[in-house]
C-alpha atoms as a PDB file:
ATOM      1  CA  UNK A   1      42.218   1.024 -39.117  1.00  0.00           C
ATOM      2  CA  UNK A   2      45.487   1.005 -37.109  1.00  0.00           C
ATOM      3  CA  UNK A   3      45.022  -0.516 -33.839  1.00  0.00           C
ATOM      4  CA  UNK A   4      47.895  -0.934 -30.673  1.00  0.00           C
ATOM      5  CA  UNK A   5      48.988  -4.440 -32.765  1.00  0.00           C
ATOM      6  CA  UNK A   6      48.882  -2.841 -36.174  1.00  0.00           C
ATOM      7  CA  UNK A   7      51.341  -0.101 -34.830  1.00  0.00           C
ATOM      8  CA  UNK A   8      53.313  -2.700 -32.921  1.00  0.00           C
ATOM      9  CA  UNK A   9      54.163  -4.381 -35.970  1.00  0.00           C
ATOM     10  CA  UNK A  10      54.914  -1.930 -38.273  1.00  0.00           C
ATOM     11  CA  UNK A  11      57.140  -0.514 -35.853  1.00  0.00           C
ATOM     12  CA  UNK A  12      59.230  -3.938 -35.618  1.00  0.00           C
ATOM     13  CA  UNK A  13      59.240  -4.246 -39.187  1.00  0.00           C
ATOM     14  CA  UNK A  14      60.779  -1.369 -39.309  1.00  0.00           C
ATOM     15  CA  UNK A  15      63.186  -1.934 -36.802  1.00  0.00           C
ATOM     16  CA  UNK A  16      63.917  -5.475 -38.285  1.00  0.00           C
ATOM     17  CA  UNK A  17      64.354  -3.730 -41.755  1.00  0.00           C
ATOM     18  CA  UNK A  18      67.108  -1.223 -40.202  1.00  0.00           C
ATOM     19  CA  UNK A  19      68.843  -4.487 -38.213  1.00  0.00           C
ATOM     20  CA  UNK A  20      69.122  -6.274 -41.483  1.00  0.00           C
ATOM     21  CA  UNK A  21      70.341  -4.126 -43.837  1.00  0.00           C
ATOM     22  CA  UNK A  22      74.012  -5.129 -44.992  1.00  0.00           C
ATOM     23  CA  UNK A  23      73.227  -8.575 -44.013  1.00  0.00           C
ATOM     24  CA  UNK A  24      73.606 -11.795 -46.817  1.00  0.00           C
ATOM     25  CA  UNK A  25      70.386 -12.724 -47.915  1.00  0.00           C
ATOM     26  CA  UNK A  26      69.416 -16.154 -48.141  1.00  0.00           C
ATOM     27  CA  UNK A  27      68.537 -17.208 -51.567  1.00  0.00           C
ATOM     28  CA  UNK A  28      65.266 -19.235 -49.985  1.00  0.00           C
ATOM     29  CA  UNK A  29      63.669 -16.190 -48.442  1.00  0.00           C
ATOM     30  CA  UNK A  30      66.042 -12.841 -50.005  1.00  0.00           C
ATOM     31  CA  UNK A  31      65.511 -12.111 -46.182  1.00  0.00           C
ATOM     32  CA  UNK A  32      68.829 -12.677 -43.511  1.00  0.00           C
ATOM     33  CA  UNK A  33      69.337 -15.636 -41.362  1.00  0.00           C
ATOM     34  CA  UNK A  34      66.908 -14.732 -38.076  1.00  0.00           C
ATOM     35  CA  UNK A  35      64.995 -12.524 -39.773  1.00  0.00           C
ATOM     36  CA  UNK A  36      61.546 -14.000 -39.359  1.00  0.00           C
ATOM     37  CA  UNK A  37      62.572 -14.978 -35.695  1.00  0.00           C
ATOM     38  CA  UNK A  38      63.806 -11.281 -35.340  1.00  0.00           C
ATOM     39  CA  UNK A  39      60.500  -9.921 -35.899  1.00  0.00           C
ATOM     40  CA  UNK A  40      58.478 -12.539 -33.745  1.00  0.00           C
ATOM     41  CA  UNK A  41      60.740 -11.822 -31.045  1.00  0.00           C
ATOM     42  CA  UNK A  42      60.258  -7.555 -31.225  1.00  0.00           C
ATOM     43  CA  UNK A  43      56.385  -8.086 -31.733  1.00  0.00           C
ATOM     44  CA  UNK A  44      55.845 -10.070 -28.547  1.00  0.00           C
ATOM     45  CA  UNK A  45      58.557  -8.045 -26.833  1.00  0.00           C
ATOM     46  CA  UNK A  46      56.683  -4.729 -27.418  1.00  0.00           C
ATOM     47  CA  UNK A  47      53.510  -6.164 -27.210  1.00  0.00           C
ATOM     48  CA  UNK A  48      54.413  -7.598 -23.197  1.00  0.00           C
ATOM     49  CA  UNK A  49      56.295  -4.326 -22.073  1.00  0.00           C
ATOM     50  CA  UNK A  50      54.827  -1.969 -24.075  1.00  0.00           C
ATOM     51  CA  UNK A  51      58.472  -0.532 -25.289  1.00  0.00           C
ATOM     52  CA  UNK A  52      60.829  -1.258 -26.998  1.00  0.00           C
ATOM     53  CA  UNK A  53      64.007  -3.234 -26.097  1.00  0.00           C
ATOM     54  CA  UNK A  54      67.474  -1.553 -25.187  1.00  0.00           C
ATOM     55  CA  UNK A  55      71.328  -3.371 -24.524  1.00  0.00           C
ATOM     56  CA  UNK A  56      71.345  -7.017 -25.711  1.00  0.00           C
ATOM     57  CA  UNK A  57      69.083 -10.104 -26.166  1.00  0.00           C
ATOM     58  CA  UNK A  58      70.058 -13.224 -27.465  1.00  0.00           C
ATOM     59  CA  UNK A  59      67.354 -14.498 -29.942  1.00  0.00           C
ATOM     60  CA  UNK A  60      66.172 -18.159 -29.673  1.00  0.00           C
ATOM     61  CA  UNK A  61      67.115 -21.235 -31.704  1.00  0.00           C
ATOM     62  CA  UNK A  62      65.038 -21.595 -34.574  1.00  0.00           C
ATOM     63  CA  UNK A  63      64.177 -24.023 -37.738  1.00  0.00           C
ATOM     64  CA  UNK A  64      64.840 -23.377 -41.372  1.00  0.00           C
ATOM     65  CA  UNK A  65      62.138 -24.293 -43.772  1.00  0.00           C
ATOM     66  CA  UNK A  66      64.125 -27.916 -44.045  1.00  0.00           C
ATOM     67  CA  UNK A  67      63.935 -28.587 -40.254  1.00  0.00           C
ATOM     68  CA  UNK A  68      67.744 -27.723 -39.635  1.00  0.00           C
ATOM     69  CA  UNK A  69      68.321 -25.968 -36.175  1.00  0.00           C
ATOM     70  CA  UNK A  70      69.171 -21.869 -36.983  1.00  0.00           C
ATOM     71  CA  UNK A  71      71.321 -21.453 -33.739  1.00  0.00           C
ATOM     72  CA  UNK A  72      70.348 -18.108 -31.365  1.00  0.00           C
ATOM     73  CA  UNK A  73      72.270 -14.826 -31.933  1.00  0.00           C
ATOM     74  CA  UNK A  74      72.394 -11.849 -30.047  1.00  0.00           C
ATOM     75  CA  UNK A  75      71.394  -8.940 -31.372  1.00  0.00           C
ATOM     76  CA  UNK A  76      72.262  -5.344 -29.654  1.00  0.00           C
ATOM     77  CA  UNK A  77      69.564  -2.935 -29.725  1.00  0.00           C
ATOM     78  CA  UNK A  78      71.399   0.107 -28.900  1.00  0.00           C
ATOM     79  CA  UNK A  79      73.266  -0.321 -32.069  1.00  0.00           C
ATOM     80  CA  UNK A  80      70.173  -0.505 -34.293  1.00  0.00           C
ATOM     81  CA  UNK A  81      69.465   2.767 -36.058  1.00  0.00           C
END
């Protein structure tokens, strides 16, 4: 059954997906650096305002699977396809 979180996060997935194609992969995860964190950040973002996010956001620090500190990016939504 899809339900408002269901579509929420298909629709960053998707939007993630887009973001990270031509990216390296990490050999850990075959996903990009700030992928996972990417994601997190888009689901709670649509699920609080109920859109989607336009212009720039920096994404927050994060931790790799060893404990090391992933430092923020920015990403630019406008760019996103």
């Amino acid at each position: 059954m899809d339900t408002p979180q269901n579509t929420d996060n298909a629709l960053a997935e998707q939007i993630v997906e887009r973001w990270a194609k031509g990216k390296p992969l990490l050999d850990t995860t075959g996903k990009p650096s700030g992928y996972y964190r990417l994601t997190n950040y888009l689901r709670d973002y649509i699920a609080t305002h109920k859109t989607l996010p336009t212009g720039i956001h920096t994404m927050p620090d994060g931790r790799d699977r060893n404990n090391n500190i992933e430092p923020s990016f920015p990403v630019n939504f406008d760019t996103i396809p």
